[in-house]
C-alpha atoms as a PDB file:
ATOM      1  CA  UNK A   1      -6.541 -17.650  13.250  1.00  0.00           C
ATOM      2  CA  UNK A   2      -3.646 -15.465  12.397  1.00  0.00           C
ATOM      3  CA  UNK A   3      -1.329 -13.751  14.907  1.00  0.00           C
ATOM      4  CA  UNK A   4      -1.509 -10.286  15.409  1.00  0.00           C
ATOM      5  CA  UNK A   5      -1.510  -7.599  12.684  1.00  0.00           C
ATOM      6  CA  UNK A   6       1.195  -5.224  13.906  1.00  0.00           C
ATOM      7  CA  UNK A   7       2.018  -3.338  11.305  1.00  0.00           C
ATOM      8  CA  UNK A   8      -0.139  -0.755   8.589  1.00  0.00           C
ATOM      9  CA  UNK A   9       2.188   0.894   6.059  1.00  0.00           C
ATOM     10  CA  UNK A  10      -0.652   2.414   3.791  1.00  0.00           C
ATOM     11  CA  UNK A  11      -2.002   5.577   5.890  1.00  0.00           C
ATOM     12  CA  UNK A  12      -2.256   9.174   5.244  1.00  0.00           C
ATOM     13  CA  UNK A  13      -1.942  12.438   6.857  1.00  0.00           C
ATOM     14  CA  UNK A  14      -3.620  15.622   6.319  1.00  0.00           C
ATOM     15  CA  UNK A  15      -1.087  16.273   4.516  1.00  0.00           C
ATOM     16  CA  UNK A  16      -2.343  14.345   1.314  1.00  0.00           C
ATOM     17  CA  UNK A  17      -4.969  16.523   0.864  1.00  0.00           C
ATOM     18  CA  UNK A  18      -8.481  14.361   1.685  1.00  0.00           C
ATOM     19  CA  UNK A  19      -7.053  13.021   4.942  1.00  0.00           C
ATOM     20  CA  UNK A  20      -7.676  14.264   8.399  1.00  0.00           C
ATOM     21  CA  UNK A  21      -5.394  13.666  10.550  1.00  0.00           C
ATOM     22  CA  UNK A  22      -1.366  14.424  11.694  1.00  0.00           C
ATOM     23  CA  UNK A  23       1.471  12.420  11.884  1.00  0.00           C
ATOM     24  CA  UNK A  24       1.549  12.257  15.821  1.00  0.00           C
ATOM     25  CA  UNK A  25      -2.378  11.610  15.628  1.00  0.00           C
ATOM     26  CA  UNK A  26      -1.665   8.603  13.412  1.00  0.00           C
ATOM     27  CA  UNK A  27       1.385   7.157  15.402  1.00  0.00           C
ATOM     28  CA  UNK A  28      -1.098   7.902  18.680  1.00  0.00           C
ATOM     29  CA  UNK A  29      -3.829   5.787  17.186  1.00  0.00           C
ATOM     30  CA  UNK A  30      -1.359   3.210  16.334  1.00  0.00           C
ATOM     31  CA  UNK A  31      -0.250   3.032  19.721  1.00  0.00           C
ATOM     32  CA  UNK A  32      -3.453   2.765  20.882  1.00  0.00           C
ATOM     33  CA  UNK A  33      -4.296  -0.459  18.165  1.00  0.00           C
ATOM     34  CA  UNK A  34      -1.447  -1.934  19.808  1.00  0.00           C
ATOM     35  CA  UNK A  35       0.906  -1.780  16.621  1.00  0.00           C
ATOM     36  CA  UNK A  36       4.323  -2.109  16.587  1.00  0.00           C
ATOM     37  CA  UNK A  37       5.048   0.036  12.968  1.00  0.00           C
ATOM     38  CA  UNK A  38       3.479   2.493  11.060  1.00  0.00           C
ATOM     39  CA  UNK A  39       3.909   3.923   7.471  1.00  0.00           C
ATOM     40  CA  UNK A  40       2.879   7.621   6.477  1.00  0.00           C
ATOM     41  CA  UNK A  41       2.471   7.262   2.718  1.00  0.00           C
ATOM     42  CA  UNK A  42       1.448  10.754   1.662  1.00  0.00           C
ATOM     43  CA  UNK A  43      -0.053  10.968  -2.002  1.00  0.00           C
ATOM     44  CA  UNK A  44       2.625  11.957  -4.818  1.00  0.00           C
ATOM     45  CA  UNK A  45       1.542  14.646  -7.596  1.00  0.00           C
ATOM     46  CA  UNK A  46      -1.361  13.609  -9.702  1.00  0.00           C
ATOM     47  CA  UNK A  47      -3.762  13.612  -5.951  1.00  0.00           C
ATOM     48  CA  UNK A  48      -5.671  17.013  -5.993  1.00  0.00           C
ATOM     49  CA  UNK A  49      -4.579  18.743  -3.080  1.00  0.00           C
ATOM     50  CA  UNK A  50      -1.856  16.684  -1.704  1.00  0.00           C
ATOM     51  CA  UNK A  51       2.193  17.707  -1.100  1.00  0.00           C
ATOM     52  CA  UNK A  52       4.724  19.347  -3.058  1.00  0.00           C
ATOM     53  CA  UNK A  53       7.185  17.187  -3.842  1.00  0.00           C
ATOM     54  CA  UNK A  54       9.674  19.230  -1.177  1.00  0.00           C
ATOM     55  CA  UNK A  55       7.269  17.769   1.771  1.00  0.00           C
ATOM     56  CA  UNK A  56       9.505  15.305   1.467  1.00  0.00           C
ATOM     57  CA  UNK A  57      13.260  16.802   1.685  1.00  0.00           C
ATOM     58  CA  UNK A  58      12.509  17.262   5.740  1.00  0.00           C
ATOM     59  CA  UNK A  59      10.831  13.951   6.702  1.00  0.00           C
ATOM     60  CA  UNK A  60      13.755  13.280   8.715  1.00  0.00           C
ATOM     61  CA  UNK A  61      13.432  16.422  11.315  1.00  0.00           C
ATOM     62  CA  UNK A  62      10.345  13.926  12.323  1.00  0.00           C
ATOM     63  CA  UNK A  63      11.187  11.613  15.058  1.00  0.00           C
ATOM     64  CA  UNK A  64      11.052   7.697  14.142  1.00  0.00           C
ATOM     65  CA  UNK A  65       9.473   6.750  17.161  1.00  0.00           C
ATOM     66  CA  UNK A  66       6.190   8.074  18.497  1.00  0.00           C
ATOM     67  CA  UNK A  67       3.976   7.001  21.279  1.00  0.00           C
ATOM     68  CA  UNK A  68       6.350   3.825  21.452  1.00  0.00           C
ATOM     69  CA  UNK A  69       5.162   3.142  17.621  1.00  0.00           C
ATOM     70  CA  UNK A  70       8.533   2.834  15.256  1.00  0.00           C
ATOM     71  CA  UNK A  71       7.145   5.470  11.932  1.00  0.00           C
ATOM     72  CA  UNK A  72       8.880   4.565   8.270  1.00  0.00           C
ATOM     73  CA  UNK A  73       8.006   7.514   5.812  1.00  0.00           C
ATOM     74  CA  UNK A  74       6.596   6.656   2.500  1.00  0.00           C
ATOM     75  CA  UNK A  75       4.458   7.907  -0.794  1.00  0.00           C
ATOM     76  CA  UNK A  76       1.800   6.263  -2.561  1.00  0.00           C
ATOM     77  CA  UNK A  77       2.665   6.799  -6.220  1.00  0.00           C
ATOM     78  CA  UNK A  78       0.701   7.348  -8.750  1.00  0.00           C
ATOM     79  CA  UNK A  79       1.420   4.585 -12.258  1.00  0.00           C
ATOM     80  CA  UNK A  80       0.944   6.933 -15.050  1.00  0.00           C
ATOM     81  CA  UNK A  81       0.371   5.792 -19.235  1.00  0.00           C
ATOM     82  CA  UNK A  82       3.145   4.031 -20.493  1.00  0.00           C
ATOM     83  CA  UNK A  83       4.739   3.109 -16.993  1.00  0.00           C
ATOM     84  CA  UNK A  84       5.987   6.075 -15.198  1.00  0.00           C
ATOM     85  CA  UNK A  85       5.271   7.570 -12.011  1.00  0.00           C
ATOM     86  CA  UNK A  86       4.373  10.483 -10.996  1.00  0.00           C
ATOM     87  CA  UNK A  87       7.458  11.044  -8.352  1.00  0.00           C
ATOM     88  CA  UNK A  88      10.770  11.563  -9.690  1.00  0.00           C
ATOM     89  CA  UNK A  89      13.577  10.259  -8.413  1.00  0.00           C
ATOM     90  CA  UNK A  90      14.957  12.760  -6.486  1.00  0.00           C
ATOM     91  CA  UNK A  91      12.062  12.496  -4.297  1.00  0.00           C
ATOM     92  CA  UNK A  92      11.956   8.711  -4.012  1.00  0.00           C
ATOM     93  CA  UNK A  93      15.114   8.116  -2.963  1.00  0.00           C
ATOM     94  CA  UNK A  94      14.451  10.420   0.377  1.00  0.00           C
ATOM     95  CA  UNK A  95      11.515   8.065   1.604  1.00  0.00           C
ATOM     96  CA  UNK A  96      12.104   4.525   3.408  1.00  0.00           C
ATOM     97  CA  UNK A  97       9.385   2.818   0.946  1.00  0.00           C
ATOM     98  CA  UNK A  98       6.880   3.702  -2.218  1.00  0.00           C
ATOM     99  CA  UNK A  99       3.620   2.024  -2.986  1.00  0.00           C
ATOM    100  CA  UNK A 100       2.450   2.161  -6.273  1.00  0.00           C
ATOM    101  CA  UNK A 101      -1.601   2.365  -7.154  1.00  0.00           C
ATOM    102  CA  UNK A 102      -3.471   3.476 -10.181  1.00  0.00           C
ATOM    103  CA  UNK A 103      -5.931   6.732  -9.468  1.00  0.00           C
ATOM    104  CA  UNK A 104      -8.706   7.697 -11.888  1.00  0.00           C
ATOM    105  CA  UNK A 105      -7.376  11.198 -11.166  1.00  0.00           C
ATOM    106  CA  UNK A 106      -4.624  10.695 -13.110  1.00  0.00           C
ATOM    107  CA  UNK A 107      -5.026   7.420 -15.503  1.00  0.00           C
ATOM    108  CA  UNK A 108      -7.378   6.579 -17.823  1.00  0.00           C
ATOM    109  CA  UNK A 109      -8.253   2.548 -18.411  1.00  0.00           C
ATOM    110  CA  UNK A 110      -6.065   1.489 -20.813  1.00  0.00           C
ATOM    111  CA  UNK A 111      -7.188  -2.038 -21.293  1.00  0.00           C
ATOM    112  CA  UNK A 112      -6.438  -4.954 -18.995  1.00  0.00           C
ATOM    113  CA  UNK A 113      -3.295  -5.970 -21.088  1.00  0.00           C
ATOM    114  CA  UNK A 114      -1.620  -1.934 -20.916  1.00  0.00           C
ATOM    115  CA  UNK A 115      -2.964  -1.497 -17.727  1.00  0.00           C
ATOM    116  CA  UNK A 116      -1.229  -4.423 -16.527  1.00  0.00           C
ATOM    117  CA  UNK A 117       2.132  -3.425 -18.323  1.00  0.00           C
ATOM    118  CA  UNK A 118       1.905  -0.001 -17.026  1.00  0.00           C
ATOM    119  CA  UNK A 119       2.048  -1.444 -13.497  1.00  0.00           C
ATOM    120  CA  UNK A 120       4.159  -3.695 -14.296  1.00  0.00           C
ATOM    121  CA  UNK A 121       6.874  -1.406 -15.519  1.00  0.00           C
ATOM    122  CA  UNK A 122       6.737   0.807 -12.534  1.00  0.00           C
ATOM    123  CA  UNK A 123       6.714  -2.045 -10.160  1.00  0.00           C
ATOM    124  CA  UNK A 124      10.487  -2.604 -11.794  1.00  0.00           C
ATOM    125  CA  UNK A 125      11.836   0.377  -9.662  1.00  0.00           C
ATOM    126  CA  UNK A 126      13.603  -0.319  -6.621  1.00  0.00           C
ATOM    127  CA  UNK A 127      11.942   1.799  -4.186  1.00  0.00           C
ATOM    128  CA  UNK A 128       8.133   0.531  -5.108  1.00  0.00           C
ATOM    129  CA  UNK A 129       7.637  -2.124  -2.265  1.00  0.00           C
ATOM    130  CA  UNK A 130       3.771  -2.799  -2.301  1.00  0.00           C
ATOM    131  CA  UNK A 131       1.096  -1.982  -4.832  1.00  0.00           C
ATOM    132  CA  UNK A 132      -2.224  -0.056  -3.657  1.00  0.00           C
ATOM    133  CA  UNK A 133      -5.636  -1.624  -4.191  1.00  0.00           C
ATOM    134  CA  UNK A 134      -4.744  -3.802  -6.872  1.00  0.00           C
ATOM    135  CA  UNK A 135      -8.471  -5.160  -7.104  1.00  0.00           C
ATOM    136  CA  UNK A 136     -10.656  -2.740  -8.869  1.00  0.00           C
ATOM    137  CA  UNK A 137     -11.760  -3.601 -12.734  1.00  0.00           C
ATOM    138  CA  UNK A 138     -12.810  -0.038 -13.528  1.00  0.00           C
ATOM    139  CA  UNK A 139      -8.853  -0.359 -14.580  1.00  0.00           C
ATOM    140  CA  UNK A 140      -9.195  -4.250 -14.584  1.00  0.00           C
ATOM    141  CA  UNK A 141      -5.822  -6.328 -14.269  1.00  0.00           C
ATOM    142  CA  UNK A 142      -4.239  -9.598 -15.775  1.00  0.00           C
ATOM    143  CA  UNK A 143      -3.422 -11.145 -12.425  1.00  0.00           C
ATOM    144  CA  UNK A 144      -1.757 -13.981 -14.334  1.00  0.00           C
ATOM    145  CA  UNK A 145       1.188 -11.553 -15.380  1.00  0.00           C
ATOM    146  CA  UNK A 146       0.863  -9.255 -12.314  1.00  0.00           C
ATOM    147  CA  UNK A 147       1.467 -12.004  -9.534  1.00  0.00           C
ATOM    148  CA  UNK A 148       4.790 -13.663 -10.707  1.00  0.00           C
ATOM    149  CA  UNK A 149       5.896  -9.381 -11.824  1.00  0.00           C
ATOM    150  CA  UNK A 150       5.350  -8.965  -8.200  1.00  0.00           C
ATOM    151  CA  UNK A 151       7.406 -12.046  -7.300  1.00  0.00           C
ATOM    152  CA  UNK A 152       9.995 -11.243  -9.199  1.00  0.00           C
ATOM    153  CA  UNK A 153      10.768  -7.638  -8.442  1.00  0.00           C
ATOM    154  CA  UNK A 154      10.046  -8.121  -4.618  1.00  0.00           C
ATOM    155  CA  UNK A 155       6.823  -6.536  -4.536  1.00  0.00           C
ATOM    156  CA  UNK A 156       3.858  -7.194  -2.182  1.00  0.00           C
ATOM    157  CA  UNK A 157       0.546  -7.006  -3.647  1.00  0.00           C
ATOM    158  CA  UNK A 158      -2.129  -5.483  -1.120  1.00  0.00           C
ATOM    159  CA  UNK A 159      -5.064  -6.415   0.258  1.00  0.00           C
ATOM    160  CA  UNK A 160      -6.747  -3.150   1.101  1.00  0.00           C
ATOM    161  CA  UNK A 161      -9.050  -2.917   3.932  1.00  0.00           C
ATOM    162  CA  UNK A 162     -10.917   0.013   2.807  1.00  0.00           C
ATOM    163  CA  UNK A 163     -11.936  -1.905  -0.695  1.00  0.00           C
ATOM    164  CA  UNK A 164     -14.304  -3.684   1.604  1.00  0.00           C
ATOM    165  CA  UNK A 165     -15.983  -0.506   3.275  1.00  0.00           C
ATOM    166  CA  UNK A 166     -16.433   1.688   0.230  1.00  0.00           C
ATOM    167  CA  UNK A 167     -19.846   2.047  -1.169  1.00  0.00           C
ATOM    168  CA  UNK A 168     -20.859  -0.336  -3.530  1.00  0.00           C
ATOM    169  CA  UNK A 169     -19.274  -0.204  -6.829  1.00  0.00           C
ATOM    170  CA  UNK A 170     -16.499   2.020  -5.960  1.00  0.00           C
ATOM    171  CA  UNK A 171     -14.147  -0.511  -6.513  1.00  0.00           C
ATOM    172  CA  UNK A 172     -16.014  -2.414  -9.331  1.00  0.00           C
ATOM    173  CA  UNK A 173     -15.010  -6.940  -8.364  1.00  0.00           C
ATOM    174  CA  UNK A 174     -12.942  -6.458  -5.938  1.00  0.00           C
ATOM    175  CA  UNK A 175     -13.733  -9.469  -4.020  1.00  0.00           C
ATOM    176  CA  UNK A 176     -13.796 -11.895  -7.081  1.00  0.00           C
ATOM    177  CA  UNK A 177     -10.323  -9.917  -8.306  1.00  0.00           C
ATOM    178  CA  UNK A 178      -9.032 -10.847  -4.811  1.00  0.00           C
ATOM    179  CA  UNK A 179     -10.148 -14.043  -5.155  1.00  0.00           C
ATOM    180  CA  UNK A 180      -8.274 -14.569  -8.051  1.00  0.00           C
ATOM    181  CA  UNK A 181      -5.178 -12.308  -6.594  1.00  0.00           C
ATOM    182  CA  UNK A 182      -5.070 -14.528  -3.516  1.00  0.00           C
ATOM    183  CA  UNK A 183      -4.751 -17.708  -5.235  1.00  0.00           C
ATOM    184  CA  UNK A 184      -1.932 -17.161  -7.584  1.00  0.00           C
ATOM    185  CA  UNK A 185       0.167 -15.968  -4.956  1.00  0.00           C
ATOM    186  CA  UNK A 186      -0.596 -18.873  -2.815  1.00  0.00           C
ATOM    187  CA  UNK A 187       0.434 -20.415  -6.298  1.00  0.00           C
ATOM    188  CA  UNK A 188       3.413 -18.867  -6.560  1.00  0.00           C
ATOM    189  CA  UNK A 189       4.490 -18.455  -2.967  1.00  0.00           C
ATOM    190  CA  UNK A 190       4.764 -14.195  -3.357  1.00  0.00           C
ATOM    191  CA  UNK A 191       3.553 -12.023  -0.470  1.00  0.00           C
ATOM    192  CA  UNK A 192       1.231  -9.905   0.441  1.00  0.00           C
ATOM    193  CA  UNK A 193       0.446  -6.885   2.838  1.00  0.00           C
ATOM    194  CA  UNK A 194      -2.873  -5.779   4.613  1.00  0.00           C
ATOM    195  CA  UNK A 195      -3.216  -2.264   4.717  1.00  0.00           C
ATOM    196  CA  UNK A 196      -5.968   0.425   6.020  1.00  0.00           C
ATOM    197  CA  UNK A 197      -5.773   3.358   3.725  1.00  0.00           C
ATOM    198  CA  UNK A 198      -6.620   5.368   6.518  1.00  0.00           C
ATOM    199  CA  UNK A 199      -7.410   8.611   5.749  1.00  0.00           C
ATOM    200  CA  UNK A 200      -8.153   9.352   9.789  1.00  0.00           C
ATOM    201  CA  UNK A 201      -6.669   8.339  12.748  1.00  0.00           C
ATOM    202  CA  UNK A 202      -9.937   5.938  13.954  1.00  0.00           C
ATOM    203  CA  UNK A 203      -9.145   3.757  10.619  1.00  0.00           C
ATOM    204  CA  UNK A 204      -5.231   2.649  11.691  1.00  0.00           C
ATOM    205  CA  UNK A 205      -4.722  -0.123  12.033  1.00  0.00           C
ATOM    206  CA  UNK A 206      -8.227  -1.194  10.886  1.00  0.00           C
ATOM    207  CA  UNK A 207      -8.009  -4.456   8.943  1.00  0.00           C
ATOM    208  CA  UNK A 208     -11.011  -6.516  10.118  1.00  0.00           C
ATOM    209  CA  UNK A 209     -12.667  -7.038   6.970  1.00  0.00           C
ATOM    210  CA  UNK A 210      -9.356  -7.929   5.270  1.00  0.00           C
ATOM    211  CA  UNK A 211      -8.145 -10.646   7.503  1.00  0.00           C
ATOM    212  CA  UNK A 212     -11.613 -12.492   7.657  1.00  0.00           C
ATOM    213  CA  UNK A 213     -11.594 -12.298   3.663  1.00  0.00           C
ATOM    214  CA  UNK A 214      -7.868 -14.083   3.790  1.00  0.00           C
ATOM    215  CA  UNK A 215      -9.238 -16.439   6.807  1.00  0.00           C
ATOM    216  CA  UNK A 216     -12.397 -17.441   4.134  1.00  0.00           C
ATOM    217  CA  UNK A 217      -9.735 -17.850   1.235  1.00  0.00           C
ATOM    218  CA  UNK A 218      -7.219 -20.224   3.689  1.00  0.00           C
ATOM    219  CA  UNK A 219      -4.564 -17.971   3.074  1.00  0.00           C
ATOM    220  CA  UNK A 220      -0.981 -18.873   4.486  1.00  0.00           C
ATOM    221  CA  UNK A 221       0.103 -16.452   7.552  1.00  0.00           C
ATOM    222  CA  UNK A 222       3.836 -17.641   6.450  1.00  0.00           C
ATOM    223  CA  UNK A 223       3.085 -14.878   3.223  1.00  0.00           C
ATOM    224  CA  UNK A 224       1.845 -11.768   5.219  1.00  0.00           C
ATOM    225  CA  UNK A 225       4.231  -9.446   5.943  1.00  0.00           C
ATOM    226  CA  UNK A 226       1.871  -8.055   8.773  1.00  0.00           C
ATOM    227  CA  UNK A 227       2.550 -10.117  11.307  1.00  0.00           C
ATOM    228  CA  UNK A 228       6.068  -9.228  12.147  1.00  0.00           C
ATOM    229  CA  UNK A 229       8.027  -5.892  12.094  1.00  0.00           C
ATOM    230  CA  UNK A 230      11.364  -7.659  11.084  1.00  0.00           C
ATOM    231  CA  UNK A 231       9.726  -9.584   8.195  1.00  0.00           C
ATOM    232  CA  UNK A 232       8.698  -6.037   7.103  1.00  0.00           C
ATOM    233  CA  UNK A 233      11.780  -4.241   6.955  1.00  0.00           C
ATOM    234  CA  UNK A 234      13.840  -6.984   5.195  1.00  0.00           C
ATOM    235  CA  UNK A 235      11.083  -7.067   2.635  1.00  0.00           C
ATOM    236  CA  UNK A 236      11.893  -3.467   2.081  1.00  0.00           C
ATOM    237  CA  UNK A 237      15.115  -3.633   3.061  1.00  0.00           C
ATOM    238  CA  UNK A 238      14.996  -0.620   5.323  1.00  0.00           C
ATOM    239  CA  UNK A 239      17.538  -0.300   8.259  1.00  0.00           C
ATOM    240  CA  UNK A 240      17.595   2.707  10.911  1.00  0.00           C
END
């Protein structure tokens, strides 16, 4: 059995768009899961409905401790063709972390090989810390490349909770791509994190399905980053 899961750094706020909840609704629901840490990671540009990129010049009038839960401010960023994302870097450099995912909304499969690349690439700037959902082969991934990438550039690769609750075939092998996923960073010793997606205040903190999938694959508690806030923040680097 693993220790505690006391941190969730992939959640979002109202504020994305398709989310339902506030930023002191999400820190109380923390507090109530008994975490220690939570990350707002709003949706960057390329999400129907979710911020302007000014949402987040102000992040800082928000206090960074709420309900007794410490809050680090993020974006999930969208990896666009040919390796870009879809937040500039005057934006980026006001948040304490980026995640980068690929969104149907705004990418179209380029073939496991491009698609791969294209994460790749982005995964090279310094403020990506984690990659989103890294499991789905509707844009299908060479996990041989994409592990050591993430090794190298000091990224964690997630395990997203909410792959396991979606309806079936949203997320097209997820299980067999974590499989895979799993192994090769056992292999190669690289991190990961465990993340809810939440999109509402009753799914913080949720990671049930994830941690009994990483119990079933054996996988080493010494390479996920959930289980303690400090071995968080020097992962990202972050200090107050």
């Amino acid at each position: 059995m693993y220790n505690k899961f006391i941190l969730d750094m992939h959640t979002h706020t109202l504020a994305s768009g398709h989310a339902y909840g506030t930023i002191r609704e999400m820190a109380q629901a923390a507090a109530e899961k008994g975490l220690e840490l939570l990350g707002i990671s709003e949706h960057a540009p390329g999400i129907p409905g979710t911020v302007d990129p000014f949402y987040y010049c102000n992040l800082s009038v928000v206090p960074r401790s709420l309900y007794g839960v410490e809050v680090l401010f993020g974006s999930e960023v969208n990896v666009l063709a040919g390796g870009h994302l879809s937040l500039d870097d005057e934006w980026l450099d006001k948040l304490d972390y980026a995640i980068a995912g690929i969104h149907a909304t705004c990418y179209e499969d380029a073939g496991r090989e491009a698609n791969t690349d294209n994460l790749i690439a982005c995964m090279r700037h310094p403020k990506i810390k984690f990659v989103s959902h890294p499991d789905d082969d509707h844009t299908p991934l060479d996990y041989e490349r994409l592990v050591p990438a993430a090794k190298e550039n000091g990224v964690a690769l997630e395990v997203n909770n909410s792959s396991f609750l979606k309806r079936e075939g949203f997320r097209l092998n997820y299980r067999e791509n974590y499989r895979r996923m799993l192994a090769l960073c056992k292999q190669h010793h690289a991190p990961i994190i465990v993340n809810s997606d939440a999109h509402d205040p009753s799914a913080v903190g949720g990671f049930d399905e994830a941690r009994k999938f990483l119990q079933e694959q054996d996988f080493p508690e010494e390479l996920i980053l959930n289980v303690a806030a400090d071995r968080l923040k020097r992962f990202i680097s972050w200090q107050a």
